[in-house]
Protein backbone atom coordinates (compact mmCIF):
# COMPACT_ATOMS: atom_id res chain seq x y z
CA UNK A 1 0.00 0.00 0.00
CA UNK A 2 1.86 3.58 -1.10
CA UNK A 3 1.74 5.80 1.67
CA UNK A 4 0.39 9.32 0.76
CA UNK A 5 3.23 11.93 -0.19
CA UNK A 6 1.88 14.76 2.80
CA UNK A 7 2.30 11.78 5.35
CA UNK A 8 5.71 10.45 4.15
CA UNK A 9 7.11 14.10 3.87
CA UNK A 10 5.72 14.18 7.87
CA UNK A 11 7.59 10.76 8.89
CA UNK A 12 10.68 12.50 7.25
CA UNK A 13 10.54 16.11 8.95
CA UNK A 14 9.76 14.26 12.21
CA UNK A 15 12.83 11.65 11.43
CA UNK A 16 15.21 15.02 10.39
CA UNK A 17 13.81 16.49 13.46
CA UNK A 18 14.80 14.49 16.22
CA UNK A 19 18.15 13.83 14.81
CA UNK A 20 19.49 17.44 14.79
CA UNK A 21 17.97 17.92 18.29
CA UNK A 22 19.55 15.05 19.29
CA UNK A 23 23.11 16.32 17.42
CA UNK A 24 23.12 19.84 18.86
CA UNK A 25 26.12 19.49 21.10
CA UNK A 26 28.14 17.66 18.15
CA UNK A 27 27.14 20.46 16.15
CA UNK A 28 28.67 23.20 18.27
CA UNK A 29 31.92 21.06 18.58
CA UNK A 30 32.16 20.72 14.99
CA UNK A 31 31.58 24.89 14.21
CA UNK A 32 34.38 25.07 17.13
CA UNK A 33 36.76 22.48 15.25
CA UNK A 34 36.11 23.81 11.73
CA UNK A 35 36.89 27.55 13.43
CA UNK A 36 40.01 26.38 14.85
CA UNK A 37 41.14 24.16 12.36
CA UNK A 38 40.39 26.86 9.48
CA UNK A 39 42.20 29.78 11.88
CA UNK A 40 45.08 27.57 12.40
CA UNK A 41 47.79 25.72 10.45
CA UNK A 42 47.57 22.25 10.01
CA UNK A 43 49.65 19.76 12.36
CA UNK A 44 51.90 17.64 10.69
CA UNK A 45 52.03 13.91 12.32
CA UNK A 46 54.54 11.08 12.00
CA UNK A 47 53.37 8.03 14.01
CA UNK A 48 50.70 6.24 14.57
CA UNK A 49 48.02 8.73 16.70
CA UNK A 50 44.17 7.44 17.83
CA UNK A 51 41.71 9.71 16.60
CA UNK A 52 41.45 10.95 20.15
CA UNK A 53 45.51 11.50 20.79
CA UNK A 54 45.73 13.27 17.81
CA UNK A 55 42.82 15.20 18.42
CA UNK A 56 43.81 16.46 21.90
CA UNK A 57 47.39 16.76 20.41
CA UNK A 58 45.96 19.21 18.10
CA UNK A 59 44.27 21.07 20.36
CA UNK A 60 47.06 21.74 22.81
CA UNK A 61 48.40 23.31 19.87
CA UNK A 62 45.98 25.53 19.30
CA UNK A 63 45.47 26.87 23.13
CA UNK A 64 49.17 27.77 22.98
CA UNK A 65 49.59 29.79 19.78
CA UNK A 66 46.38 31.94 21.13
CA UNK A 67 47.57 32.13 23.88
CA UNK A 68 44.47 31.19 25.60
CA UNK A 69 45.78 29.80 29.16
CA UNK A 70 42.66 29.12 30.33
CA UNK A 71 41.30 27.00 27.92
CA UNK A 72 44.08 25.32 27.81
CA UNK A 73 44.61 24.92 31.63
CA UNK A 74 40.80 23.14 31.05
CA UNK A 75 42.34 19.99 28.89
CA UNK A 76 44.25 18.68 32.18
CA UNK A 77 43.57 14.66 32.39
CA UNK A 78 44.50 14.92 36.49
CA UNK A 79 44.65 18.15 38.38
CA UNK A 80 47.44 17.35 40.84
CA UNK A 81 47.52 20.43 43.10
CA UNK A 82 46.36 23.87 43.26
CA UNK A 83 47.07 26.29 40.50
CA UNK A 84 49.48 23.33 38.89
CA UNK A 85 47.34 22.90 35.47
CA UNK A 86 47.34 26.81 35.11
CA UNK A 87 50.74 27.77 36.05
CA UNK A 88 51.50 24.61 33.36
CA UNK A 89 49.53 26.47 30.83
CA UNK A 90 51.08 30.02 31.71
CA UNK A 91 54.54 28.30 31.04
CA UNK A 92 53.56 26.39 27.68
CA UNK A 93 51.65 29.47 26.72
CA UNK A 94 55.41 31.70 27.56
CA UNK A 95 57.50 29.35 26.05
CA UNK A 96 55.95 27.92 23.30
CA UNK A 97 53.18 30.70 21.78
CA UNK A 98 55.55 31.80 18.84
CA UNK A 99 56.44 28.42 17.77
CA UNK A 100 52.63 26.74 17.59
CA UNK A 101 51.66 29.56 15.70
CA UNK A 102 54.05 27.94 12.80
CA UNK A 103 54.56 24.65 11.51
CA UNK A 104 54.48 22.02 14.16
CA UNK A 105 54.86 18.35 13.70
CA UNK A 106 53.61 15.84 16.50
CA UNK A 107 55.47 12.21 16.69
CA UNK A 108 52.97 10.20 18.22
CA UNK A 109 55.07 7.43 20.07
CA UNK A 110 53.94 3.36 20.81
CA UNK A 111 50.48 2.20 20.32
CA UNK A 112 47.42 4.75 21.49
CA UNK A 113 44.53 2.96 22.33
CA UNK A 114 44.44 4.90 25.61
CA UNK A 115 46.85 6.89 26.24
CA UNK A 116 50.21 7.99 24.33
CA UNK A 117 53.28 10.02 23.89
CA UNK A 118 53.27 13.03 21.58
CA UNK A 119 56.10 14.85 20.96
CA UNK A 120 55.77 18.20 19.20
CA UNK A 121 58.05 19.73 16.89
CA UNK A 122 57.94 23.76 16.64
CA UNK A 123 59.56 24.12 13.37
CA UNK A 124 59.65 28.11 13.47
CA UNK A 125 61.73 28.24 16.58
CA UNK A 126 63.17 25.11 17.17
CA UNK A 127 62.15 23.38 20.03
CA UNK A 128 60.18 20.31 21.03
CA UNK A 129 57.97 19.84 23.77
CA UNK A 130 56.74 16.40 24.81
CA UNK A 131 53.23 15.91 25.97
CA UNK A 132 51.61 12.76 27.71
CA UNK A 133 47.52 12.46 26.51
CA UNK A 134 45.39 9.71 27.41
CA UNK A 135 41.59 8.96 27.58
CA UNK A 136 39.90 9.74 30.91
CA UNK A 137 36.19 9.79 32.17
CA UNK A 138 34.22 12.71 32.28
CA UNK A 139 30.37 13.28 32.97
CA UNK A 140 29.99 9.42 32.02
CA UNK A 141 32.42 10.02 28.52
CA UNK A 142 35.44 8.97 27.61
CA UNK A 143 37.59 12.01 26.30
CA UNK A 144 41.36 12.84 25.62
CA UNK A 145 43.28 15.03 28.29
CA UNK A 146 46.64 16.25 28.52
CA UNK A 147 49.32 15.69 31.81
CA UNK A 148 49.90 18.94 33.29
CA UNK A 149 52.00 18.98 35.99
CA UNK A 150 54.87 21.19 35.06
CA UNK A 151 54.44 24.46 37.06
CA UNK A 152 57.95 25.93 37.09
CA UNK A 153 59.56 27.16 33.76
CA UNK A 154 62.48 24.83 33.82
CA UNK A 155 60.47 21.70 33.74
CA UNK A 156 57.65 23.08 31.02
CA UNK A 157 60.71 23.55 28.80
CA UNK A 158 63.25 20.66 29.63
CA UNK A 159 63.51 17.63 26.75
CA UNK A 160 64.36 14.59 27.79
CA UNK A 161 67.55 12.73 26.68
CA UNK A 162 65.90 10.24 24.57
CA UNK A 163 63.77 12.64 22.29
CA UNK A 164 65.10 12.67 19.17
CA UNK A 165 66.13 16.56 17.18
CA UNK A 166 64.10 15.73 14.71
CA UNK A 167 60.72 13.51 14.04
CA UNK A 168 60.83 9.76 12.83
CA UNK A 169 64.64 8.92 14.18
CA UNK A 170 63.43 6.35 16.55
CA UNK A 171 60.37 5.09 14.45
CA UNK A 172 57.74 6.23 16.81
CA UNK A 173 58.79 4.08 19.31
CA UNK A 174 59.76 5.13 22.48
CA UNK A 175 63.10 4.89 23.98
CA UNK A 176 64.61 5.24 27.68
């Protein structure tokens, strides 16, 4: 039996409907990612990153060339003290705001399921920052953070002895 064209264009708008009600938070996150993404340059990655590590990777990037400590200071997997994920920010933020605005490449290190290595390369000025991401709980979702637990200058800007100058050396797999 055909079903009358008024009632099937109903069924439809009723269908369309309860979908985009039901997609208006992934709708503002996407206008936020296409803003940032479009206002940004693109990150260059060697490695093997999860959506989600790459992702949060990404948007640690983007925090620190605008500058924006306090949205940045908000993508902390554990807070670990008072005023450590924001003094963390205010020292990334310092130290590495000219390079992120540039060409960056992130070396996502070992496998990523849940959480991973990245190491960033700031190609404008030179340096390399190393980042530890992972999934973590919040309001019943699984979402990427970032460690922050470098409040003092010195430690925000050290590199460890087994990060390689420049990305692929090691084959994206970690050394100690």
């Amino acid at each position: 039996m055909a079903v009358p064209v008024p009632r099937a264009a109903l069924v439809c708008a009723l269908a369309l409907c309860s979908l985009t009600a039901c997609s208006a938070e992934q709708d503002t996150e996407g206008m936020n990612y296409t803003g940032d993404y479009s206002s940004h340059q693109p990150l260059s990655v060697v490695g093997y990153p999860s959506t989600g590590s790459l992702g949060i990777a990404q948007e640690v990037v983007w925090r620190i060339a605008d500058g924006d400590v306090d949205r940045l200071a908000s993508l902390v997997s554990d807070k670990q003290g008072e005023d450590i994920p924001e003094k963390t920010a205010e020292n990334w933020v310092a130290a590495f705001r000219k390079g992120a605005g540039g060409k960056v490449t992130a070396e996502f290190y070992d496998e990523g399921s849940y959480r991973q290595t990245v190491v960033l390369y700031l190609h404008e000025t030179g340096q390399i920052k190393e980042l530890y991401v992972r999934a973590v709980l919040l309001d019943g979702k699984e979402v990427w953070r970032v460690g922050m637990a470098e409040p003092g200058p010195a430690e925000a800007t050290a590199v460890e002895p087994w990060i390689p100058k420049t990305p692929g050396e090691l084959g994206s797999k970690v050394v100690r």
